[in-house]
C-alpha atoms as a PDB file:
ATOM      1  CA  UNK A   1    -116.187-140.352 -75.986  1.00  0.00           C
ATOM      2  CA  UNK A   2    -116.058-143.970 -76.729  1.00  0.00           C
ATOM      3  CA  UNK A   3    -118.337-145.558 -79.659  1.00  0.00           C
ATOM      4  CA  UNK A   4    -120.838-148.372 -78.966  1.00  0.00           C
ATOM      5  CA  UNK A   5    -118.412-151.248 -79.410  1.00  0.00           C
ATOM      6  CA  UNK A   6    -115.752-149.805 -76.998  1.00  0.00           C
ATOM      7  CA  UNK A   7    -118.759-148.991 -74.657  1.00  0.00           C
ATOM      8  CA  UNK A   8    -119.740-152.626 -74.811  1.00  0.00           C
ATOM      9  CA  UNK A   9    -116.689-153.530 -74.080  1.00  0.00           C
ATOM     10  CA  UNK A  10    -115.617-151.374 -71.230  1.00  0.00           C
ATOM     11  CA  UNK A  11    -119.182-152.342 -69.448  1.00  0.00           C
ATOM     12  CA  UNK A  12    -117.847-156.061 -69.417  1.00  0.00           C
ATOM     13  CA  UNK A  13    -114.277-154.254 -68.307  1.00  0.00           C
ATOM     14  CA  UNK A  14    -116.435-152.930 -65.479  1.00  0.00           C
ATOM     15  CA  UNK A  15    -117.978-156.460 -64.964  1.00  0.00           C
ATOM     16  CA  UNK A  16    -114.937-158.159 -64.836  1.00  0.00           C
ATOM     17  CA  UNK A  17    -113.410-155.499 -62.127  1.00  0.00           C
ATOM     18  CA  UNK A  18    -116.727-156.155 -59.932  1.00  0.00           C
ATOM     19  CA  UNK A  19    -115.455-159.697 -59.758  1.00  0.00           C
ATOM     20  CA  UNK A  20    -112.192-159.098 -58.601  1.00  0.00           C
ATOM     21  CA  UNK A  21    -113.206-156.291 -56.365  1.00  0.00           C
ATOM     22  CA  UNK A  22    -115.958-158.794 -54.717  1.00  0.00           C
ATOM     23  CA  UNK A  23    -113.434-162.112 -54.702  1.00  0.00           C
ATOM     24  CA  UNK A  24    -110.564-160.228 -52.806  1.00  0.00           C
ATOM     25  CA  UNK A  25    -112.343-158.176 -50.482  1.00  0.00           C
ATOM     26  CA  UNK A  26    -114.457-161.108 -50.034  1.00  0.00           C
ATOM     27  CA  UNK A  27    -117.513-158.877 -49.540  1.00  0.00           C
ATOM     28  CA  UNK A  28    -120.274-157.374 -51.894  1.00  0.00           C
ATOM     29  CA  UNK A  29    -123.223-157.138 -53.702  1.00  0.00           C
ATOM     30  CA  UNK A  30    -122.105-159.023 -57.330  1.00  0.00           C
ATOM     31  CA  UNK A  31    -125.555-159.527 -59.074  1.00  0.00           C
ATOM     32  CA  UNK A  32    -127.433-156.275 -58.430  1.00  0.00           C
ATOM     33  CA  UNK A  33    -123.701-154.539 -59.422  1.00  0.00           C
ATOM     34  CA  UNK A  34    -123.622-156.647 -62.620  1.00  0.00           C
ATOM     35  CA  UNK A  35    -126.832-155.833 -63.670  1.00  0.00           C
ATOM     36  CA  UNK A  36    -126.192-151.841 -63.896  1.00  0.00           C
ATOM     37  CA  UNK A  37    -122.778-152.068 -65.510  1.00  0.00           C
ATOM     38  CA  UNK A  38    -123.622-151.197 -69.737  1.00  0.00           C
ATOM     39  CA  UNK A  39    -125.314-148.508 -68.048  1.00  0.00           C
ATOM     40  CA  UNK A  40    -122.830-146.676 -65.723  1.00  0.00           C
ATOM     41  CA  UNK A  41    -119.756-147.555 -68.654  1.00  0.00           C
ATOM     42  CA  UNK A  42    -122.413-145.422 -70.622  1.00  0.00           C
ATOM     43  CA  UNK A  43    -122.840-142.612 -68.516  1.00  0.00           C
ATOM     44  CA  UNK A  44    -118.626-142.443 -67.607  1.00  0.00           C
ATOM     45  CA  UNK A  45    -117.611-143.300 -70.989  1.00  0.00           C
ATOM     46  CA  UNK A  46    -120.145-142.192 -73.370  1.00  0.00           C
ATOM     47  CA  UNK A  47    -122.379-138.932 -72.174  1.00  0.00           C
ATOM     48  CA  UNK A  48    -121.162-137.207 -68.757  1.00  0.00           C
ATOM     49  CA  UNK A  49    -119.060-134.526 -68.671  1.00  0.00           C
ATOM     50  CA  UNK A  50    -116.050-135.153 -65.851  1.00  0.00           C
ATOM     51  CA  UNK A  51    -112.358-134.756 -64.694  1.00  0.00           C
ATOM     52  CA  UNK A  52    -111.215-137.488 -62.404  1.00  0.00           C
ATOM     53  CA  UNK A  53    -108.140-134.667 -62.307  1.00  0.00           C
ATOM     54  CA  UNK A  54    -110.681-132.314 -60.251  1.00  0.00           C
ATOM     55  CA  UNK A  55    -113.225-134.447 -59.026  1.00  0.00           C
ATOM     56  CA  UNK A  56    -115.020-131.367 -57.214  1.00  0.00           C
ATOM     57  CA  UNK A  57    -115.055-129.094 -60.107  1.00  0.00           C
ATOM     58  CA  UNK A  58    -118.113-126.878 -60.207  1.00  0.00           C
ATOM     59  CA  UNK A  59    -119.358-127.841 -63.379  1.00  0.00           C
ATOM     60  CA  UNK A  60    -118.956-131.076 -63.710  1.00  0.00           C
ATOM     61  CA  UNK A  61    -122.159-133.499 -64.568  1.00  0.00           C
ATOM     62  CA  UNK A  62    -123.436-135.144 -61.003  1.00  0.00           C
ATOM     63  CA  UNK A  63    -123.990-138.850 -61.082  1.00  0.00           C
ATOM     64  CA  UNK A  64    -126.188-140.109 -57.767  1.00  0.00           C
ATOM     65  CA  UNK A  65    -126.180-144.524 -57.402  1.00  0.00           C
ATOM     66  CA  UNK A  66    -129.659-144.493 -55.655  1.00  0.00           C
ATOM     67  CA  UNK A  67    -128.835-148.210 -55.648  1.00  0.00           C
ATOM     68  CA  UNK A  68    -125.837-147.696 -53.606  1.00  0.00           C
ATOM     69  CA  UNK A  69    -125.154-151.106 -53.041  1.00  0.00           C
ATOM     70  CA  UNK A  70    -124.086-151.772 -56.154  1.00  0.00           C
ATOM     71  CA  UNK A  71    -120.894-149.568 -55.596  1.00  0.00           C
ATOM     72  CA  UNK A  72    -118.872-152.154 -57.120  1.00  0.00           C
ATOM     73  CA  UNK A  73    -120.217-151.283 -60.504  1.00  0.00           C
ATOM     74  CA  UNK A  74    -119.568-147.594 -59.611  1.00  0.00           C
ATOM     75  CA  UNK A  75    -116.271-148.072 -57.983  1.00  0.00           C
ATOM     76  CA  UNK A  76    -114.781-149.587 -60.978  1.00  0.00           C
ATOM     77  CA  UNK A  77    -115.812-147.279 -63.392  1.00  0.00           C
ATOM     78  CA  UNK A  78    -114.394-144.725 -60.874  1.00  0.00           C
ATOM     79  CA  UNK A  79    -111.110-146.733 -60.515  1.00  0.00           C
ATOM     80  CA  UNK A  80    -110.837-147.531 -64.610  1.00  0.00           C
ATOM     81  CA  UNK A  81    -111.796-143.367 -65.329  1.00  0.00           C
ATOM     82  CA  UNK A  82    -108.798-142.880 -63.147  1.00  0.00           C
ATOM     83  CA  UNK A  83    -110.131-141.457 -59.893  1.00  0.00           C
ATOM     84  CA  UNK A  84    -107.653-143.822 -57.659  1.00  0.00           C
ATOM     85  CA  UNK A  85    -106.022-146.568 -57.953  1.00  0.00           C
ATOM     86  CA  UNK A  86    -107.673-149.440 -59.094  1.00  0.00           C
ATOM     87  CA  UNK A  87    -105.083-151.663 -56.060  1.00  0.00           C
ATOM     88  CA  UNK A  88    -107.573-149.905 -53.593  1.00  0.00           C
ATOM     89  CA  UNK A  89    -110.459-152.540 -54.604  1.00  0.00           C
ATOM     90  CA  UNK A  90    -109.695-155.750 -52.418  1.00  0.00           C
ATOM     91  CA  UNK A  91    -110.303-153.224 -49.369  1.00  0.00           C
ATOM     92  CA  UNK A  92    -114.091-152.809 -51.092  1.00  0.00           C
ATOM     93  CA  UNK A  93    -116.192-152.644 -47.295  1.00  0.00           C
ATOM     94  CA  UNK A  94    -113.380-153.017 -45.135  1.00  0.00           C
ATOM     95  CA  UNK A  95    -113.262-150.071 -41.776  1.00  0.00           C
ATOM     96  CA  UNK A  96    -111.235-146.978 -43.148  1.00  0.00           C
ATOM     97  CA  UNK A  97    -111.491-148.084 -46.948  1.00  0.00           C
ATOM     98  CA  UNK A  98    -112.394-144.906 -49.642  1.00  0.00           C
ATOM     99  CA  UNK A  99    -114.364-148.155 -51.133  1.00  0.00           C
ATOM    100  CA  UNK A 100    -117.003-148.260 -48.223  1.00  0.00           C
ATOM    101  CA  UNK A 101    -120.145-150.644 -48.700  1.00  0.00           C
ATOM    102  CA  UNK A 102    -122.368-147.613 -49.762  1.00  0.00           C
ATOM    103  CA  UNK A 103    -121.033-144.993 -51.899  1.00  0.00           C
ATOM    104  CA  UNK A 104    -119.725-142.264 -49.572  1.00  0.00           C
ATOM    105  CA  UNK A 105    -118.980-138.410 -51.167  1.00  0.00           C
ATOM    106  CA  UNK A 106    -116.637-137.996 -48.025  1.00  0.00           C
ATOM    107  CA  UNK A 107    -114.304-140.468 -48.753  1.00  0.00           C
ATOM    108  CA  UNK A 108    -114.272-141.266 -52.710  1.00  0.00           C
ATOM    109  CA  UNK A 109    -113.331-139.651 -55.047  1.00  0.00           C
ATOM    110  CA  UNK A 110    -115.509-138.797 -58.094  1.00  0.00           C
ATOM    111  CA  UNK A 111    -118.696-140.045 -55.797  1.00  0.00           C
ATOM    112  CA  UNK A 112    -120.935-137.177 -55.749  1.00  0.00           C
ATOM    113  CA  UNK A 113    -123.471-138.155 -52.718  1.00  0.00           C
ATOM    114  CA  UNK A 114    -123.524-140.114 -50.170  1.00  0.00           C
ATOM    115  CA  UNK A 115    -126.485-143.323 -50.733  1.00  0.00           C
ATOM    116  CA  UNK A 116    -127.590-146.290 -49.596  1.00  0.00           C
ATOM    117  CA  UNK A 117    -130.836-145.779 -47.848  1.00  0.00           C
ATOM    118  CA  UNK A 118    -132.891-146.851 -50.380  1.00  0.00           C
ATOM    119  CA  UNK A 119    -135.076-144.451 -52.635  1.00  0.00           C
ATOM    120  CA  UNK A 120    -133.693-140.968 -51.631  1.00  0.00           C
ATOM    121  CA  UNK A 121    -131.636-140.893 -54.964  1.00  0.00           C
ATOM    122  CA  UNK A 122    -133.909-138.770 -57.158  1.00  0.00           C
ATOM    123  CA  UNK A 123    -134.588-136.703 -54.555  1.00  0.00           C
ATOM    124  CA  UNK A 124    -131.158-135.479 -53.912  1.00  0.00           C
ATOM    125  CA  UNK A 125    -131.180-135.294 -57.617  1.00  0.00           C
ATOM    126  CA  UNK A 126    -133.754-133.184 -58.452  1.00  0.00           C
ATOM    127  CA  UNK A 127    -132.372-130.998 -55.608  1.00  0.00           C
ATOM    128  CA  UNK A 128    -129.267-130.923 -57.557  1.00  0.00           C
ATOM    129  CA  UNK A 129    -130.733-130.111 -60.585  1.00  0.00           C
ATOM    130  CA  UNK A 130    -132.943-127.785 -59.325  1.00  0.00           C
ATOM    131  CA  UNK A 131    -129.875-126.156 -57.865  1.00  0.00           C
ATOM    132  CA  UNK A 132    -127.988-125.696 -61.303  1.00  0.00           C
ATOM    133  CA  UNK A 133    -131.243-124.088 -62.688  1.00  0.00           C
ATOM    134  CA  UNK A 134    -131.341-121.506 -59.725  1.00  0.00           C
ATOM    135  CA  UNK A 135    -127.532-120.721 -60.699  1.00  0.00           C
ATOM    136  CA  UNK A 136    -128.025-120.873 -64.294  1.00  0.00           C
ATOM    137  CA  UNK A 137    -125.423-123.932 -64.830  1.00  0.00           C
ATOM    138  CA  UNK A 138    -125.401-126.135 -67.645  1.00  0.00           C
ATOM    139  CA  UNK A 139    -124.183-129.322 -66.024  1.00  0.00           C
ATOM    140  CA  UNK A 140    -126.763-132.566 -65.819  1.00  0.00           C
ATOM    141  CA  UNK A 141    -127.422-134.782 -63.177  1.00  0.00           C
ATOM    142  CA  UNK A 142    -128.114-138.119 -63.599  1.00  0.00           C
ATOM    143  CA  UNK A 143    -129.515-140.895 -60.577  1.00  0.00           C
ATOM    144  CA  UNK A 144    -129.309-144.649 -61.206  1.00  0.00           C
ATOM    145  CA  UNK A 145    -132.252-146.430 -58.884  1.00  0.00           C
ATOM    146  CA  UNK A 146    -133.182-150.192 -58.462  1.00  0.00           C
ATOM    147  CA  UNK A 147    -136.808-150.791 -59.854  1.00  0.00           C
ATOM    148  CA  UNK A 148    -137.490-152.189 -56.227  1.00  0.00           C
ATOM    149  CA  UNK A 149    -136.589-149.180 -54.495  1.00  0.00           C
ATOM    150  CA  UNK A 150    -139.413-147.297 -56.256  1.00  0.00           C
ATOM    151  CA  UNK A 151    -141.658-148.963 -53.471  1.00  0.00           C
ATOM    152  CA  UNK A 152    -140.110-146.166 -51.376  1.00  0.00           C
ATOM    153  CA  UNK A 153    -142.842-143.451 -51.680  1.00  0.00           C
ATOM    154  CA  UNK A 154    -140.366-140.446 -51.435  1.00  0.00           C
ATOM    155  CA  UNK A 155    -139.703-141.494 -55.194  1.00  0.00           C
ATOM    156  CA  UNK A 156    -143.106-139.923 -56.235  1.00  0.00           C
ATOM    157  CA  UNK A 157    -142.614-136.853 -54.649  1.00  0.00           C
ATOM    158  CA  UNK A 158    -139.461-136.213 -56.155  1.00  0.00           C
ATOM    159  CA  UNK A 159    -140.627-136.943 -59.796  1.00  0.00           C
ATOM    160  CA  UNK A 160    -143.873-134.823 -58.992  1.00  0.00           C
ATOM    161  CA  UNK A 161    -141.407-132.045 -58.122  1.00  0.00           C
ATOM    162  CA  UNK A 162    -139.034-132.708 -60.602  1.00  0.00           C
ATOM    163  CA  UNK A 163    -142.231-132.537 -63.193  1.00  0.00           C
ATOM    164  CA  UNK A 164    -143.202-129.178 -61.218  1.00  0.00           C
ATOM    165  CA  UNK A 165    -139.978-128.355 -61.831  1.00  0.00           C
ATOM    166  CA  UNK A 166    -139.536-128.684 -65.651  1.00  0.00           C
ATOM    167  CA  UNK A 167    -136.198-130.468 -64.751  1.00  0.00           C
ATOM    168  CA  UNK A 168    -134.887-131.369 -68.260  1.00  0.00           C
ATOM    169  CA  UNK A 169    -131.158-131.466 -66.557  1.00  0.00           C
ATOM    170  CA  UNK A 170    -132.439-134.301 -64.517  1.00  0.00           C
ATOM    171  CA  UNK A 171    -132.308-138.006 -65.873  1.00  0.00           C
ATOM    172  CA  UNK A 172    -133.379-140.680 -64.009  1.00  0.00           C
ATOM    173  CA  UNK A 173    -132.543-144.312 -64.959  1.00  0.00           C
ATOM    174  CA  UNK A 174    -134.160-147.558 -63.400  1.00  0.00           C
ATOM    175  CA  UNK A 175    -131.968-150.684 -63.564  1.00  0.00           C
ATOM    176  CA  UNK A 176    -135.357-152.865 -64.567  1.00  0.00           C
ATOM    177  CA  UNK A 177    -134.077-156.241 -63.501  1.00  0.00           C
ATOM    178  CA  UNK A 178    -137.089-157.658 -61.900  1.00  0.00           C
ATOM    179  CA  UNK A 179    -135.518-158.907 -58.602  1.00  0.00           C
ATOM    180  CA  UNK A 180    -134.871-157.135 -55.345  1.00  0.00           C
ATOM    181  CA  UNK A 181    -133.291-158.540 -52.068  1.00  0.00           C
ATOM    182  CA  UNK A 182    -136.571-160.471 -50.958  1.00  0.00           C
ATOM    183  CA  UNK A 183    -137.485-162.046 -53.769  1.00  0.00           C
ATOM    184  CA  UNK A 184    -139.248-160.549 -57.306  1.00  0.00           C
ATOM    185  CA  UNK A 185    -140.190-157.218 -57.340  1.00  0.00           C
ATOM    186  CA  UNK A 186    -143.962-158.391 -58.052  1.00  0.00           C
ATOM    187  CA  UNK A 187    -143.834-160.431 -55.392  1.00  0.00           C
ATOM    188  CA  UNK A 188    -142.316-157.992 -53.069  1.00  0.00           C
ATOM    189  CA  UNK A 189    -144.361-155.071 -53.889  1.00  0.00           C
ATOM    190  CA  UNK A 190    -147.124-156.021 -57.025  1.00  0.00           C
ATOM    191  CA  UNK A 191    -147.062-155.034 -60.168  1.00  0.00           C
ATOM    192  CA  UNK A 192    -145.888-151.916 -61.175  1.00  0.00           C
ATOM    193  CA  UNK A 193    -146.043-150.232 -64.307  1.00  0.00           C
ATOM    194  CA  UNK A 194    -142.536-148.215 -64.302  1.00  0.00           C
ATOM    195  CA  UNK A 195    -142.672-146.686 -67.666  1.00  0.00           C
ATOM    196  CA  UNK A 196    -146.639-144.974 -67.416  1.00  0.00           C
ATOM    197  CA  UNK A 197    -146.458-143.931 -63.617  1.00  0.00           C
ATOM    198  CA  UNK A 198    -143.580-141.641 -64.682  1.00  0.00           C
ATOM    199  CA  UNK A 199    -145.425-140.357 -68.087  1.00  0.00           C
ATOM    200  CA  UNK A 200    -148.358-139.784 -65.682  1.00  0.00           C
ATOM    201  CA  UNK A 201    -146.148-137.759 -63.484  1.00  0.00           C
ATOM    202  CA  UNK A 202    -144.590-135.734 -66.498  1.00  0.00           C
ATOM    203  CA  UNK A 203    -141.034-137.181 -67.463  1.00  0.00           C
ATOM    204  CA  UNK A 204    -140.676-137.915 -70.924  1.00  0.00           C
ATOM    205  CA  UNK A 205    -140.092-141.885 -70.987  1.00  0.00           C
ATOM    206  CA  UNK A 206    -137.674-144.113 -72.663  1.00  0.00           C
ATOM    207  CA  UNK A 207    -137.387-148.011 -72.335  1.00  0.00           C
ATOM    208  CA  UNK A 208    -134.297-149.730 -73.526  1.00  0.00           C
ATOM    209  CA  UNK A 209    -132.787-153.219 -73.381  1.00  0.00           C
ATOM    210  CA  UNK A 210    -130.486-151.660 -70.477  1.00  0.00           C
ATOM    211  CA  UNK A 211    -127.105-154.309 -72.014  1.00  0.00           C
ATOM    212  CA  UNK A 212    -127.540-152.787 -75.663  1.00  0.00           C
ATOM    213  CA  UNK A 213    -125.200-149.994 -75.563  1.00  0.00           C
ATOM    214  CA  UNK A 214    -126.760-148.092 -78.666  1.00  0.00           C
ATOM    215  CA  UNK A 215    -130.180-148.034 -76.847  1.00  0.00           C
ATOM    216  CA  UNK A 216    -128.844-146.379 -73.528  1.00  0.00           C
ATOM    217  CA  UNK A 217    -126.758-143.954 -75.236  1.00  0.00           C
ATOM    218  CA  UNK A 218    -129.249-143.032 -77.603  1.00  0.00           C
ATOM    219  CA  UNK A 219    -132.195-142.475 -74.632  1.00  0.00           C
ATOM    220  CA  UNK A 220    -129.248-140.773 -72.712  1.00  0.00           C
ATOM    221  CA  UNK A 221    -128.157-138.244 -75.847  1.00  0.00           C
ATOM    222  CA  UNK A 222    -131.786-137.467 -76.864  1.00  0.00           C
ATOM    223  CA  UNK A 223    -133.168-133.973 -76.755  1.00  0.00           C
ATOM    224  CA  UNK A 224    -135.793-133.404 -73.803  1.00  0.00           C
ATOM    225  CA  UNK A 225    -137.485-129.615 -73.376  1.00  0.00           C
ATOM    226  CA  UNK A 226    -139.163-128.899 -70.453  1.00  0.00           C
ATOM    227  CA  UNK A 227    -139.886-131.591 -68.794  1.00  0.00           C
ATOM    228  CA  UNK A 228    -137.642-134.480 -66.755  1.00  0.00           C
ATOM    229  CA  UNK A 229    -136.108-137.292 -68.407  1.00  0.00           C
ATOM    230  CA  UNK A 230    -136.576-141.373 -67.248  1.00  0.00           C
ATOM    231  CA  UNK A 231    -134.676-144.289 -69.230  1.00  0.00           C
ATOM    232  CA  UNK A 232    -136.500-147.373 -67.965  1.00  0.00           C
ATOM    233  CA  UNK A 233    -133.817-150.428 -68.491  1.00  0.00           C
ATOM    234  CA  UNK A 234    -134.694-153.952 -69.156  1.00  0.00           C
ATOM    235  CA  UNK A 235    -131.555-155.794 -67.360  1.00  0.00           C
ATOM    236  CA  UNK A 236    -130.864-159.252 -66.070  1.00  0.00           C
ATOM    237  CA  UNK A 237    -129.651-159.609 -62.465  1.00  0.00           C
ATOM    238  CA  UNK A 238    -126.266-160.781 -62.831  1.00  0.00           C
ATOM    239  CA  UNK A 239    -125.751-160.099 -66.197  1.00  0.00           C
ATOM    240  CA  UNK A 240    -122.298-161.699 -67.839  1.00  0.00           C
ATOM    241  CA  UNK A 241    -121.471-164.514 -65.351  1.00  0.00           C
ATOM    242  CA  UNK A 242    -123.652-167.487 -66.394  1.00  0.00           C
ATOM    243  CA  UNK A 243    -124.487-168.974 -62.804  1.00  0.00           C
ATOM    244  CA  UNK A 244    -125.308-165.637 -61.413  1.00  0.00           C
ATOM    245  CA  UNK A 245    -128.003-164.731 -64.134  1.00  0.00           C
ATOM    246  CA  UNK A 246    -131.627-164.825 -62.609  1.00  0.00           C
ATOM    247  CA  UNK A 247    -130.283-166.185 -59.662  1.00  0.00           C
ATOM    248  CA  UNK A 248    -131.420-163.955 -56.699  1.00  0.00           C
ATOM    249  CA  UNK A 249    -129.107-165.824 -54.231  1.00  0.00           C
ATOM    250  CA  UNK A 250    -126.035-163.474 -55.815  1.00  0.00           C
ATOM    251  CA  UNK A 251    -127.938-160.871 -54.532  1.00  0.00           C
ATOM    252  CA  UNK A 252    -124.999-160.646 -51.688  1.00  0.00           C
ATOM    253  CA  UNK A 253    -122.279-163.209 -51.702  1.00  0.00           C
ATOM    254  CA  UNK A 254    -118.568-164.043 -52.736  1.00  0.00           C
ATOM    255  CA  UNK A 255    -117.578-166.365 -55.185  1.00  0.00           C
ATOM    256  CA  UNK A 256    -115.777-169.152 -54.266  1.00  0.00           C
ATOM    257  CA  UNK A 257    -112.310-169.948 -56.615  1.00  0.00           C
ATOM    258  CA  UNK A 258    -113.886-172.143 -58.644  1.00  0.00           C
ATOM    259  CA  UNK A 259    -116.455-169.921 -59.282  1.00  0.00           C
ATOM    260  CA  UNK A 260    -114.134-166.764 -59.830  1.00  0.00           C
ATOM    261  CA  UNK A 261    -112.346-168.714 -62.155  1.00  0.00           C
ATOM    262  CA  UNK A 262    -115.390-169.400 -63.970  1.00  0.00           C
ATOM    263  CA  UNK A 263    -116.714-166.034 -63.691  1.00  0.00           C
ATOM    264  CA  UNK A 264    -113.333-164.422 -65.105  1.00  0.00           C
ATOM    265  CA  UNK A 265    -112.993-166.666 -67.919  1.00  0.00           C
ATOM    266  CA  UNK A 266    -116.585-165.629 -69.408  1.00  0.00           C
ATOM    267  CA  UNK A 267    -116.259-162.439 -69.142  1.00  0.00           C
ATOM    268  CA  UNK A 268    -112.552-161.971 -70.547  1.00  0.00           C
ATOM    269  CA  UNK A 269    -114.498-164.073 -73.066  1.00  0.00           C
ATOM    270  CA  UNK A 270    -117.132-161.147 -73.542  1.00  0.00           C
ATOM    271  CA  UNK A 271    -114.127-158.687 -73.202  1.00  0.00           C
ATOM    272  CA  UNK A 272    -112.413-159.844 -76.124  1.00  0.00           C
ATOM    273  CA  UNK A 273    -114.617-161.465 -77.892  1.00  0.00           C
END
């Protein structure tokens, strides 16, 4: 597993793949994918235990993008683990792609459900990891959501089953970046406090800045007994491309060449830097 400087590093890797992925296909979500990228290099790289050499092995850790339109950040950790070729990205949305605009477990590789429709993430997940408790498995599951989605009530009956459950093989982690496709998430839906609704429904709660590498893997790699696990992220929309920071109008779009030229030179920058 890699250490916190080579995890740091291979999140802006993943960063600078969402570019290309998004500029060639010209199609994508590029902010909302930028935004979760520390954290899925984290979970490929640093805790879960996979084989892109048998991507349907039984006991393999499950990984669920609630927030499945940022498959770009998922895609290219897929593509730099080594689950296909990484030449597959420019057809990212395009009809007959394995790179569809939601992640799709019938077509790619290493993608272990199919997501999209906002909010039914930890549901399938605590199914999942309900599942491996039933057969007595040791592998994890782990669900990335958007803090927006959790509008979606289905949310709260998963964690109150997950809870029922005692599901410590279950993490959930919520990409806290404040925005969602309408506008601010407190605007969209009020004010919500992430971190106590899940202590009130029994997970044991972490918040970390979600771009500080230490601070993920260390909520990630900590001991839980008996009761379901949530990481609650701090992240910036856009994160490592200057003019796409904050800005809510990357939410969905394609750079332009000036602005892929921009966006490649920062983060080879933060790559190498």
């Amino acid at each position: 597993m890699m250490n916190d400087t080579e995890l740091a590093r291979m999140g802006n890797r993943i960063r600078r793949d969402i570019i290309e992925m998004i500029y060639r296909a010209k199609d994508g979500h590029p902010a909302p994918s930028l935004s979760a990228a520390d954290i899925v290099a984290c979970l490929y790289f640093g805790v879960m235990n996979v084989d892109p050499a048998r991507p349907d092995w039984e006991d393999r850790d499950r990984f669920i993008l609630s927030k499945g339109h940022a498959c770009p950040a998922l895609y290219a950790a897929l593509g730099l683990k080594g689950y296909f070729d990484r030449s597959l990205y420019p057809t990212l949305r395009h009809l007959d792609s394995i790179l569809q605009g939601h992640p799709d477990m019938k077509k790619t590789p290493g993608v272990d459900m199919t997501s999209g429709s906002l909010g039914n993430g930890l549901a399938a997940a605590t199914g999942m990891a309900i599942g491996a408790k039933m057969l007595g498995k040791s592998w994890k599951t782990y669900v990335l959501t958007g803090d927006g989605e959790l509008g979606e009530g289905i949310n709260w009956e998963a964690a109150q089953t997950a809870a029922k459950y005692k599901l410590d093989n279950l993490t959930l982690i919520v990409d806290n970046n404040g925005m969602q496709s309408g506008g601010s998430v407190e605007e969209v839906g009020g004010v919500v406090n992430i971190p106590g609704k899940f202590a009130a429904f029994g997970f044991e709660v972490f918040e970390v800045n979600g771009h500080d590498t230490s601070e993920i893997m260390a909520a990630l790699t900590a001991p839980v007994s008996g009761r379901p696990k949530c990481i609650v992220a701090h992240t910036v929309k856009g994160k490592g491309v200057s003019f796409m920071e904050h800005n809510n109008a990357w939410h969905k779009g394609v750079p332009n060449d000036e602005q892929y030229t921009t966006a490649c030179t920062e983060l080879e920058a933060l790559i190498n830097g």
